[in-house]
N, C-alpha and C. Protein backbone atom coordinates (compact mmCIF):
# COMPACT_ATOMS: atom_id res chain seq x y z
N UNK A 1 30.38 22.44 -18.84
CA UNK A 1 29.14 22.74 -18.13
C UNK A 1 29.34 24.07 -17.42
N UNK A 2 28.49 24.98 -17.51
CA UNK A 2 28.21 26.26 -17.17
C UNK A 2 28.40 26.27 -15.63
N UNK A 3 28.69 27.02 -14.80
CA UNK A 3 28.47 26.98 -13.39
C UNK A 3 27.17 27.14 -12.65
N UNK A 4 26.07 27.89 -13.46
CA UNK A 4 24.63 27.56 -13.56
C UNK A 4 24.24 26.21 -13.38
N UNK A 5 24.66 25.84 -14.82
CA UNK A 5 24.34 24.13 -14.91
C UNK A 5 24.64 23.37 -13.43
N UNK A 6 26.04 23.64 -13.14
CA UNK A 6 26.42 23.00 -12.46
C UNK A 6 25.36 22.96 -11.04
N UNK A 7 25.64 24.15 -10.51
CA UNK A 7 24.61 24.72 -9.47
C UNK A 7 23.12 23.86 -9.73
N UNK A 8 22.61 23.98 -10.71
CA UNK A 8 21.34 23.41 -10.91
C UNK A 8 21.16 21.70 -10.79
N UNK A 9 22.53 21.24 -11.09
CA UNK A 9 22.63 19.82 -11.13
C UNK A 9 23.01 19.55 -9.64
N UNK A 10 24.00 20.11 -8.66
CA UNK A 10 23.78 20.01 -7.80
C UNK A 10 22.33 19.95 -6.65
N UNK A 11 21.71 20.78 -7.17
CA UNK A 11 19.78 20.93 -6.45
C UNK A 11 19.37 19.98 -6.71
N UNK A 12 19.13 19.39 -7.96
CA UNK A 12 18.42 18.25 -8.23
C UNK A 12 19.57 16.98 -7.48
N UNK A 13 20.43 16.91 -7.35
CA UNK A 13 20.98 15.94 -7.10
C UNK A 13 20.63 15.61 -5.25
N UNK A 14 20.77 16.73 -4.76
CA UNK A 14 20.52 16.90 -3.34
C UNK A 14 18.57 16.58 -3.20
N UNK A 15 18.21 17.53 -4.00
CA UNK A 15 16.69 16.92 -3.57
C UNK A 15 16.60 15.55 -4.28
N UNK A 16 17.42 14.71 -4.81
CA UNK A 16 16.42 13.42 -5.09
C UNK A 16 17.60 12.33 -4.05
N UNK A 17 18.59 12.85 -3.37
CA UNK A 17 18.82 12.07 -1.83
C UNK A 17 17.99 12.22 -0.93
N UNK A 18 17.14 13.61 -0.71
CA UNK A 18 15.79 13.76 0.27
C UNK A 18 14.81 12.77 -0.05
N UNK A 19 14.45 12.42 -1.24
CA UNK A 19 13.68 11.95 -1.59
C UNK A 19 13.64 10.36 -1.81
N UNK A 20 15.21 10.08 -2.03
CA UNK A 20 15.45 8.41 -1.77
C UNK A 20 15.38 8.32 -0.17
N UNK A 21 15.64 9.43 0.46
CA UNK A 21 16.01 9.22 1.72
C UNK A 21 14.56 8.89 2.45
N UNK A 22 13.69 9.54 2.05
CA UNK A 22 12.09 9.83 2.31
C UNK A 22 10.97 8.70 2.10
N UNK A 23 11.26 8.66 0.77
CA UNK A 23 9.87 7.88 0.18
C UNK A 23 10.15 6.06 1.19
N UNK A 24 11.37 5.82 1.00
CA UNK A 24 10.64 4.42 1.90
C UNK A 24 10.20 4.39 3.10
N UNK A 25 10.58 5.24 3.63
CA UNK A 25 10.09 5.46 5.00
C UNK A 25 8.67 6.07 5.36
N UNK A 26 7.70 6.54 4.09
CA UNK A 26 6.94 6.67 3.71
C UNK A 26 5.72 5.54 3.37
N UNK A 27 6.12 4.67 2.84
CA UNK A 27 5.87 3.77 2.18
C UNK A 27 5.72 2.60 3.06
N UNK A 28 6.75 2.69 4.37
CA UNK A 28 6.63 1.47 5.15
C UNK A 28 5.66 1.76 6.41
N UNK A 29 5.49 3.33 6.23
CA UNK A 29 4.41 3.95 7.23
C UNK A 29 3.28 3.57 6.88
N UNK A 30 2.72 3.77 5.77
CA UNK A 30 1.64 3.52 4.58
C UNK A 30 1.88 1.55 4.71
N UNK A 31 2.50 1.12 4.64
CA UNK A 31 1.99 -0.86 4.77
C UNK A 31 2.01 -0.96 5.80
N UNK A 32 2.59 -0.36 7.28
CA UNK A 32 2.40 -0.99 8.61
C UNK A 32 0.71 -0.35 9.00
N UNK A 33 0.50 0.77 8.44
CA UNK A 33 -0.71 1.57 8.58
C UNK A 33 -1.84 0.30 7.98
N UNK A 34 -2.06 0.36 7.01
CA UNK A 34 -3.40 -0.81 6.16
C UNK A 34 -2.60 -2.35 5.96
N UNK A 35 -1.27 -2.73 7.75
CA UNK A 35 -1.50 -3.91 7.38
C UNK A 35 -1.42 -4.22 8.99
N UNK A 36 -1.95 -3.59 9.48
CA UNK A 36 -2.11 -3.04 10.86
C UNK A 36 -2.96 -4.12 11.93
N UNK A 37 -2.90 -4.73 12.86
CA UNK A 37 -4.43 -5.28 13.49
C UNK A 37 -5.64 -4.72 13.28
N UNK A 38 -5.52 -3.71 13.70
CA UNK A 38 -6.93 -2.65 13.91
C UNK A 38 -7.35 -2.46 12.12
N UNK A 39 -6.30 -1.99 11.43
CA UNK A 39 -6.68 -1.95 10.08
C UNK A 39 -7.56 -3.37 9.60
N UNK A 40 -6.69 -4.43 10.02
CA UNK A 40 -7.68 -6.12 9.53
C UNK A 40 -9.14 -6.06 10.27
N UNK A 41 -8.64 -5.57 11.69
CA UNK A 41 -10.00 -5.89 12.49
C UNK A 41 -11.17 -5.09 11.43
N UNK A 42 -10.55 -4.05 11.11
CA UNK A 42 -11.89 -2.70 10.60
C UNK A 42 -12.07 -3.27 9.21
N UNK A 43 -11.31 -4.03 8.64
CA UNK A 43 -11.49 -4.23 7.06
C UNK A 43 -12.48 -5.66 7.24
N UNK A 44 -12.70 -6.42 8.11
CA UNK A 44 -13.00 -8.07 8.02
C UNK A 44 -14.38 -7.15 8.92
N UNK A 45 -14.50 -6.37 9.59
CA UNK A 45 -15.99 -5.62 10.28
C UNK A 45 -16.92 -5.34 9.03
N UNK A 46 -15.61 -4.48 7.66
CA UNK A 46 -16.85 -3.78 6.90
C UNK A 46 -17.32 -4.96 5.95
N UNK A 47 -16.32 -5.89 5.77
CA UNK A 47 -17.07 -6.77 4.49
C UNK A 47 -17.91 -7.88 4.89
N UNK A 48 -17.95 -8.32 6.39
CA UNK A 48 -18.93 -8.69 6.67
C UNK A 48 -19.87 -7.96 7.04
N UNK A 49 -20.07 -7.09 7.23
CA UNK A 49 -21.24 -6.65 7.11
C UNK A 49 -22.04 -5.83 5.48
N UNK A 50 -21.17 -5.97 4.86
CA UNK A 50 -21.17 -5.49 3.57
C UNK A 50 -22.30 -7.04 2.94
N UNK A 51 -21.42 -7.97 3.54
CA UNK A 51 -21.97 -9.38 2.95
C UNK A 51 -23.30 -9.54 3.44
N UNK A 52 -23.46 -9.12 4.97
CA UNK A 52 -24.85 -9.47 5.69
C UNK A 52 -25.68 -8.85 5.04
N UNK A 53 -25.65 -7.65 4.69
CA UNK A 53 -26.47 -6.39 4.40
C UNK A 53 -27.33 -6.96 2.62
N UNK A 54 -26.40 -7.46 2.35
CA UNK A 54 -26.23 -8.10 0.93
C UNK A 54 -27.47 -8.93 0.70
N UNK A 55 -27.22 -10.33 1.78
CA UNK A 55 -27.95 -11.31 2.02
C UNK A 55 -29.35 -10.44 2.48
N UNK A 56 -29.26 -9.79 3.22
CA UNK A 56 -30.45 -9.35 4.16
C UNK A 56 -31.42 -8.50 2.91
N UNK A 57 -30.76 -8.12 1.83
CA UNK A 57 -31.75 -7.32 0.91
C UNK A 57 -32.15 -8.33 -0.31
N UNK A 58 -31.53 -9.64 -0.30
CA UNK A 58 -31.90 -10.57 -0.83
C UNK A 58 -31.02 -11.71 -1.67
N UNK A 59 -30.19 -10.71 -1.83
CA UNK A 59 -29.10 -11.92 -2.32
C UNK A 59 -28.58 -13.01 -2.73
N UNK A 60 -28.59 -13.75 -3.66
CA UNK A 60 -28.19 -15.29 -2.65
C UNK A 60 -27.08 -15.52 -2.25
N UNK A 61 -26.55 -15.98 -1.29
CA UNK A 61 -25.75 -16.26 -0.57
C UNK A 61 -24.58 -16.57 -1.60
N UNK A 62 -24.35 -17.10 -2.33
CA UNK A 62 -23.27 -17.12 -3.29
C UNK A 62 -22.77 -16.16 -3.80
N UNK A 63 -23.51 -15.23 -4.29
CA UNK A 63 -23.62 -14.11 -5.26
C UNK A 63 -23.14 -13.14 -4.27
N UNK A 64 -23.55 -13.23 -2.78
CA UNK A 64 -23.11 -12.31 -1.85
C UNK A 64 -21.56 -12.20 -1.96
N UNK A 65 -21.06 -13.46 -1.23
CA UNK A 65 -20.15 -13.55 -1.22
C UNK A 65 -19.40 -13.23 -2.22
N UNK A 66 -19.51 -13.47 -3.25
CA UNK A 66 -18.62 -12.84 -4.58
C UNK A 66 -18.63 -11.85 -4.80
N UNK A 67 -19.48 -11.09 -4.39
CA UNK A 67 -19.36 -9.73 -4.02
C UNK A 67 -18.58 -8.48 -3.21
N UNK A 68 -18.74 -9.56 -1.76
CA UNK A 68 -18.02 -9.27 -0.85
C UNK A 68 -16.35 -9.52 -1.10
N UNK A 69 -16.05 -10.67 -1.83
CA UNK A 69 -14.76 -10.87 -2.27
C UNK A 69 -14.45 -9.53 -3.02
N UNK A 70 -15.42 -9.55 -4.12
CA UNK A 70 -14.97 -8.16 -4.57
C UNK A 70 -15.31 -6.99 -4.13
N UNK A 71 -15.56 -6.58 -3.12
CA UNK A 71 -15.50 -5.79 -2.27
C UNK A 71 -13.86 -5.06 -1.79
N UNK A 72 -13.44 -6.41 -1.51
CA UNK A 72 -12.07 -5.94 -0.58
C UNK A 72 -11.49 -5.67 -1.65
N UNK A 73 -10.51 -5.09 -1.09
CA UNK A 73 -9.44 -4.42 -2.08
C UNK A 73 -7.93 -5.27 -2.00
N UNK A 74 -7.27 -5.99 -2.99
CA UNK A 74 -5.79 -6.29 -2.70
C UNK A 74 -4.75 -5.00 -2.84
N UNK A 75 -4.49 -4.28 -1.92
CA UNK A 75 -3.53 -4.02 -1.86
C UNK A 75 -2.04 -3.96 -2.56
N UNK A 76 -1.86 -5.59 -2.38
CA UNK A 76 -0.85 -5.65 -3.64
C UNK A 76 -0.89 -5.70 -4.87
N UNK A 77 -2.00 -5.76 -5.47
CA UNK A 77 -2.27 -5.79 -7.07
C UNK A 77 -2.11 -4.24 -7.44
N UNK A 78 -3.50 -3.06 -5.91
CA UNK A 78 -3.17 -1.88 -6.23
C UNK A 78 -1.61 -1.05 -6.18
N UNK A 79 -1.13 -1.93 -5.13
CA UNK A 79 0.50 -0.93 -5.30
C UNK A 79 1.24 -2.02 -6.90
N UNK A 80 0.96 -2.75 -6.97
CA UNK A 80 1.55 -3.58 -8.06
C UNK A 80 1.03 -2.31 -9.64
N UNK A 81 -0.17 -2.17 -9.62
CA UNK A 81 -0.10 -1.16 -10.71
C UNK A 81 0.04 0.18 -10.89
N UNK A 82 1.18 0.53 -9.63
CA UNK A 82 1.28 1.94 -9.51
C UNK A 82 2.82 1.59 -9.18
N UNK A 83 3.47 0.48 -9.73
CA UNK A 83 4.73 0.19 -9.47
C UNK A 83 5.55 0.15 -8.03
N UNK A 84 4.37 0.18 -7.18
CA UNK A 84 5.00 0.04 -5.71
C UNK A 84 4.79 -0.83 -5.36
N UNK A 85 4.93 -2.55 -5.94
CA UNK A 85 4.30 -3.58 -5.41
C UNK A 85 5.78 -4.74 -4.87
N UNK A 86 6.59 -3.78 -4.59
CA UNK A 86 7.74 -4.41 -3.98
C UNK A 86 8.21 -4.28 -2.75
N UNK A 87 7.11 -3.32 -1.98
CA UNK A 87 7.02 -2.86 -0.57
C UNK A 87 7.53 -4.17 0.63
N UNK A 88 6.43 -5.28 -0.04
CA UNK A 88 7.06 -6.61 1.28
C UNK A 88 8.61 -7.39 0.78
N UNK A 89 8.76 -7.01 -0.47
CA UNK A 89 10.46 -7.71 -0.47
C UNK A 89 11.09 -6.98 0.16
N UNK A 90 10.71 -5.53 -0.08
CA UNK A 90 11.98 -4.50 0.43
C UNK A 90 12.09 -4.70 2.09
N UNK A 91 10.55 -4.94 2.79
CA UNK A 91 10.37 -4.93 4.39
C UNK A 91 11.37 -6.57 4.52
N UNK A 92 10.94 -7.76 3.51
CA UNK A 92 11.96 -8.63 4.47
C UNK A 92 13.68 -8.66 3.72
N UNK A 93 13.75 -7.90 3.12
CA UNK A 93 15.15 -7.21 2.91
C UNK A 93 15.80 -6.30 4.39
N UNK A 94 14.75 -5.42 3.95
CA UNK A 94 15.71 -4.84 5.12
C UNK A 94 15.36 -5.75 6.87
N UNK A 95 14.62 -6.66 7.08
CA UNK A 95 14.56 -7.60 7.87
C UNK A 95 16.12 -8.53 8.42
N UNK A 96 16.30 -9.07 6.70
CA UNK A 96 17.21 -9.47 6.95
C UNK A 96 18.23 -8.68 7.06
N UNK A 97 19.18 -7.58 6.27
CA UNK A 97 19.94 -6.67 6.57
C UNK A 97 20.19 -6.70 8.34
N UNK A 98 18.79 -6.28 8.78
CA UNK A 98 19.20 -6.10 10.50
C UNK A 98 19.89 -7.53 11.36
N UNK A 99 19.58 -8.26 10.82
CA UNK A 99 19.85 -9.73 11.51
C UNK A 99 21.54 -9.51 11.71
């Protein structure tokens, strides 16, 4: 291996420890963020009223609601198909780790 090479393999090697070093701490900012009180309080505000609004333009009440279900968003299905859907093992991993 060239001393170029080498040099170059060193960079990449150093930026992807920044980057192991980074992204979970990222990531656990991002699930304490949208799994937050205030985040539930604001998410259970919009879909009921998403649901009322529903009913109120005519709806039926069933149909609302199934709506409103699909309204919300799971979270874990969306990080599940973007391969980040291992966020809460890793939080009670490193849970336990601290114990």
């Amino acid at each position: 291996m060239s001393e170029e090479n080498r040099h170059e393999a060193e960079e990449v090697r150093e930026l992807l420890d920044v980057v192991a070093d980074r992204i979970p701490a990222l990531l656990k900012g991002l699930r304490d963020v949208l799994y937050a009180k205030d985040a539930a309080e604001n998410m259970a505000d919009a879909v009921a009223t998403f649901y009322k609004k529903l009913v109120e333009a005519g709806i039926p009440k069933e149909e609302a609601l199934d709506m409103a279900r699909g309204y919300m968003i799971n979270l874990r299905d969306v990080l599940s198909s973007k391969g980040l859907g291992n966020i809460e093992l890793d939080k009670r991993r490193e849970e336990k780790e601290e114990d």
